[in-house]
N, C-alpha and C. Protein backbone atom coordinates (compact mmCIF):
# COMPACT_ATOMS: atom_id res chain seq x y z
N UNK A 1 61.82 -61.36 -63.37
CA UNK A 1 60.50 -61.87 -63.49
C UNK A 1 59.64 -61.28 -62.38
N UNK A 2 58.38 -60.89 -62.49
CA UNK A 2 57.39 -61.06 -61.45
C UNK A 2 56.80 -61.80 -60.73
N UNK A 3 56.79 -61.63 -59.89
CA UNK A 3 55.86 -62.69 -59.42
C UNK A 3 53.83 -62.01 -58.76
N UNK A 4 53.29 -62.83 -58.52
CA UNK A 4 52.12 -61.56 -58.20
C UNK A 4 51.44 -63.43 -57.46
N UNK A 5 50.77 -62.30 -56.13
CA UNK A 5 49.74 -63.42 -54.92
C UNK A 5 48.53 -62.50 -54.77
N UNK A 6 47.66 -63.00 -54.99
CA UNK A 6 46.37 -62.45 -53.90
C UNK A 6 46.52 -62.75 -52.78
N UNK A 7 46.70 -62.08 -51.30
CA UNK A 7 46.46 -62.36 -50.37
C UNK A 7 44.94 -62.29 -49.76
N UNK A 8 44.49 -63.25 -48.97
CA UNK A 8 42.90 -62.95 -48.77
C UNK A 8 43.11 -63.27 -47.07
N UNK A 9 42.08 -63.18 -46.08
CA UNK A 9 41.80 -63.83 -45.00
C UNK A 9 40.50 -62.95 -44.70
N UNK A 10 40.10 -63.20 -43.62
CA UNK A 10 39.01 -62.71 -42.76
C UNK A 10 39.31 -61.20 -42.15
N UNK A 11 38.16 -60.62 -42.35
CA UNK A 11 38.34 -59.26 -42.25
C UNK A 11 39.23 -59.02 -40.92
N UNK A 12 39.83 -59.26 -40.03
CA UNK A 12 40.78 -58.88 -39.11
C UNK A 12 41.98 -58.48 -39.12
N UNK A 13 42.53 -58.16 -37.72
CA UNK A 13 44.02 -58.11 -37.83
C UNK A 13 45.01 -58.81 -38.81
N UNK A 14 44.43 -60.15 -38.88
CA UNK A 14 45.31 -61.22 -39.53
C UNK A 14 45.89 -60.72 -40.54
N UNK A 15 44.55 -60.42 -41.23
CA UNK A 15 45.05 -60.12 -42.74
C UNK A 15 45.50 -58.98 -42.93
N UNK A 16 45.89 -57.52 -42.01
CA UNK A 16 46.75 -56.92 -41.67
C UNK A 16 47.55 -56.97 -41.83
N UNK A 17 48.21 -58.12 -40.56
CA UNK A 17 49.47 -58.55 -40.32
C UNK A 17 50.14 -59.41 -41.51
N UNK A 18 49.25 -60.01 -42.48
CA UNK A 18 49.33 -61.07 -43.42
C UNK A 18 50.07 -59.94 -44.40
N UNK A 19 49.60 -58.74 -45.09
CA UNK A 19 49.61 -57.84 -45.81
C UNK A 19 50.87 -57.50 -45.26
N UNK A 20 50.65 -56.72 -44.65
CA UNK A 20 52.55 -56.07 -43.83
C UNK A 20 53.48 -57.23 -44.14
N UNK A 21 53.51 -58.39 -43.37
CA UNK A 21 54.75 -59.35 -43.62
C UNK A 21 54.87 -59.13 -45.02
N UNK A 22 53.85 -59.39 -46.07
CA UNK A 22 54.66 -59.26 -47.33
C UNK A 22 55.09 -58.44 -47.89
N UNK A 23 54.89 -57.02 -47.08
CA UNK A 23 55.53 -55.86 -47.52
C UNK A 23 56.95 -55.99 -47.35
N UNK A 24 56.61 -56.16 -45.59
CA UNK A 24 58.44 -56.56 -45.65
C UNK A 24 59.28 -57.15 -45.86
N UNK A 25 58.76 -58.03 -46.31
CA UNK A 25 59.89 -59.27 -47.60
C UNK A 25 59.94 -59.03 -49.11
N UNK A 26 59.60 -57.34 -49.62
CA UNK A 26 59.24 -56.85 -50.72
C UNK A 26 58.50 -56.48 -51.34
N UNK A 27 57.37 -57.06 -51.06
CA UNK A 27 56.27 -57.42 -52.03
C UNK A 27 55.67 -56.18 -51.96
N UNK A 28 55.16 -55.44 -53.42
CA UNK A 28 54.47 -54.52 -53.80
C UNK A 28 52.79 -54.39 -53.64
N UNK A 29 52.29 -53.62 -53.70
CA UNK A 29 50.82 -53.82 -53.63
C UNK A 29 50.70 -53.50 -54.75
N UNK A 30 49.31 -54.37 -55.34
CA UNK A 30 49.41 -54.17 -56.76
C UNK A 30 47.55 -53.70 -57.18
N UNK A 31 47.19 -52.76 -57.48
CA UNK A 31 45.52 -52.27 -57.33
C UNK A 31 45.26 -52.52 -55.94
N UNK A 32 43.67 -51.89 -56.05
CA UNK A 32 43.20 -51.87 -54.67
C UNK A 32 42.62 -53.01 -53.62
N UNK A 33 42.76 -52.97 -52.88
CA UNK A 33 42.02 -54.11 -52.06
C UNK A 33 40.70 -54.37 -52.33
N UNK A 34 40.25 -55.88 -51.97
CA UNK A 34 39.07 -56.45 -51.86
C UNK A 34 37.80 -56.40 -50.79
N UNK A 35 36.88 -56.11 -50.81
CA UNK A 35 36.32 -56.98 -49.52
C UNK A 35 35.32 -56.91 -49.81
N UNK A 36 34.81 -58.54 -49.20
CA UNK A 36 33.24 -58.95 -49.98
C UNK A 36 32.46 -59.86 -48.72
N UNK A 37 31.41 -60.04 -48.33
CA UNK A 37 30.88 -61.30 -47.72
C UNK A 37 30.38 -62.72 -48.18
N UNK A 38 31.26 -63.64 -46.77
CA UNK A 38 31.87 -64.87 -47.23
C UNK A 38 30.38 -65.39 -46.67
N UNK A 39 29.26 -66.09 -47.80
CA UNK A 39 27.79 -66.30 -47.06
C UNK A 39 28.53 -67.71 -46.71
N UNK A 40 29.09 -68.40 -47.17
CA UNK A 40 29.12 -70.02 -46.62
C UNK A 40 30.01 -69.66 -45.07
N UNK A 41 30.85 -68.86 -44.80
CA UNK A 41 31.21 -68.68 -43.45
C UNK A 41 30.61 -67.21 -42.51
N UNK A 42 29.82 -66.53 -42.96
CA UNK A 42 29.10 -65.71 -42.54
C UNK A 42 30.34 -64.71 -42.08
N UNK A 43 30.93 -63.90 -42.64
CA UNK A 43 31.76 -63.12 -42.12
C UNK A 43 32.77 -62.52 -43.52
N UNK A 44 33.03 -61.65 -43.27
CA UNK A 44 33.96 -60.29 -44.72
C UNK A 44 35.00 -61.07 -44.88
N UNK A 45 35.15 -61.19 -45.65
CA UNK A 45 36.67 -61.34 -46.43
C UNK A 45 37.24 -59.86 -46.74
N UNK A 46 39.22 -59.68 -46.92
CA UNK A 46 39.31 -58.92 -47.67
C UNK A 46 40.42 -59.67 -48.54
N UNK A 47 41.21 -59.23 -49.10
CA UNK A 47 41.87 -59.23 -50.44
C UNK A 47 43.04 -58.43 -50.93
N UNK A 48 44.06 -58.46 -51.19
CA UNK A 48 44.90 -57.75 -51.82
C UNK A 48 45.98 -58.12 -52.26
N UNK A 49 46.27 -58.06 -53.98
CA UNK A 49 46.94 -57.68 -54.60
C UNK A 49 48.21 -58.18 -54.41
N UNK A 50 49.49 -58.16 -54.46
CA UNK A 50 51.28 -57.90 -54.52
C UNK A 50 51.85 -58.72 -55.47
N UNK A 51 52.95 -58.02 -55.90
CA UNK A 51 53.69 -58.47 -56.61
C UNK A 51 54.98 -58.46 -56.21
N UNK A 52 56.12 -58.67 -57.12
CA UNK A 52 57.18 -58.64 -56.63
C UNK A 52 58.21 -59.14 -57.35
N UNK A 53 59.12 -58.37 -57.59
CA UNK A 53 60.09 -58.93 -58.71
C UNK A 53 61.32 -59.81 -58.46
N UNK A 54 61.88 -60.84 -58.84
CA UNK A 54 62.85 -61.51 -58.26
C UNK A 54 63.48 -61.69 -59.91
N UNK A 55 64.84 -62.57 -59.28
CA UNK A 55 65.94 -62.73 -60.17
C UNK A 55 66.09 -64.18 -60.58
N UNK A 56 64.56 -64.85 -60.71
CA UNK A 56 64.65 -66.56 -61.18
C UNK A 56 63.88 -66.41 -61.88
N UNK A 57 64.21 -67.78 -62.77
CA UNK A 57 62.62 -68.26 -63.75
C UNK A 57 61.65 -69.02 -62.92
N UNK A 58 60.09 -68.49 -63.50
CA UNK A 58 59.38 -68.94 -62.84
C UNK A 58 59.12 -70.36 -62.86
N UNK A 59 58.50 -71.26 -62.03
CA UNK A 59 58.22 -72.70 -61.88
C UNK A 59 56.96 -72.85 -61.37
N UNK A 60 56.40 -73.25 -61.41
CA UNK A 60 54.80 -73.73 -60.89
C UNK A 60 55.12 -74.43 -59.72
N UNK A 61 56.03 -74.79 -59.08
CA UNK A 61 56.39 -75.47 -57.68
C UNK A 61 57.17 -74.38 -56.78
N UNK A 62 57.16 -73.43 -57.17
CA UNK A 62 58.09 -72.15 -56.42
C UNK A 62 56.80 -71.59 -55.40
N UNK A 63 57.32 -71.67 -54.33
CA UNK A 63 56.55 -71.44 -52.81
C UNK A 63 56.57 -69.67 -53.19
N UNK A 64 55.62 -69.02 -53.28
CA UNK A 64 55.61 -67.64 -53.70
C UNK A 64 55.94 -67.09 -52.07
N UNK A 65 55.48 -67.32 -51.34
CA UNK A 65 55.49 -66.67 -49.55
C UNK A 65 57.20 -67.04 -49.20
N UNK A 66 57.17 -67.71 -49.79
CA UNK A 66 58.91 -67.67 -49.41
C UNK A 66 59.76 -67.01 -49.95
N UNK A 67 59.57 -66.07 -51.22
CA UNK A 67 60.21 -65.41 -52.25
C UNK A 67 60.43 -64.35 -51.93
């Protein structure tokens, strides 16, 4: 099965570092990244993509960041 997350945060490192960790627990990038301005917090968002294939059926209570 697949699984697939948008990751989002604030244009910084974070979401860098947010992006990488899920590389290295598998996760694919899936199309291109996002980035847009957030007017209710005055500051960029970006965005991206992953997927990732595992060996369960999916559940609507399955913690995807833990997969």
């Amino acid at each position: 099965m697949k699984l697939y997350r948008l990751l989002t945060e604030d244009d910084t490192a974070e979401f860098c570092h947010k992006v990488s960790l899920a590389l290295s627990k598998g996760w694919e990038l899936y199309g291109d990244p996002t980035y847009a301005y957030d007017h209710a917090n005055g500051v960029m968002r970006a965005g991206q993509a992953v997927t990732k294939d595992v060996d369960a059926d999916y559940h609507p209570d399955m913690k995807l960041g833990q997969q």
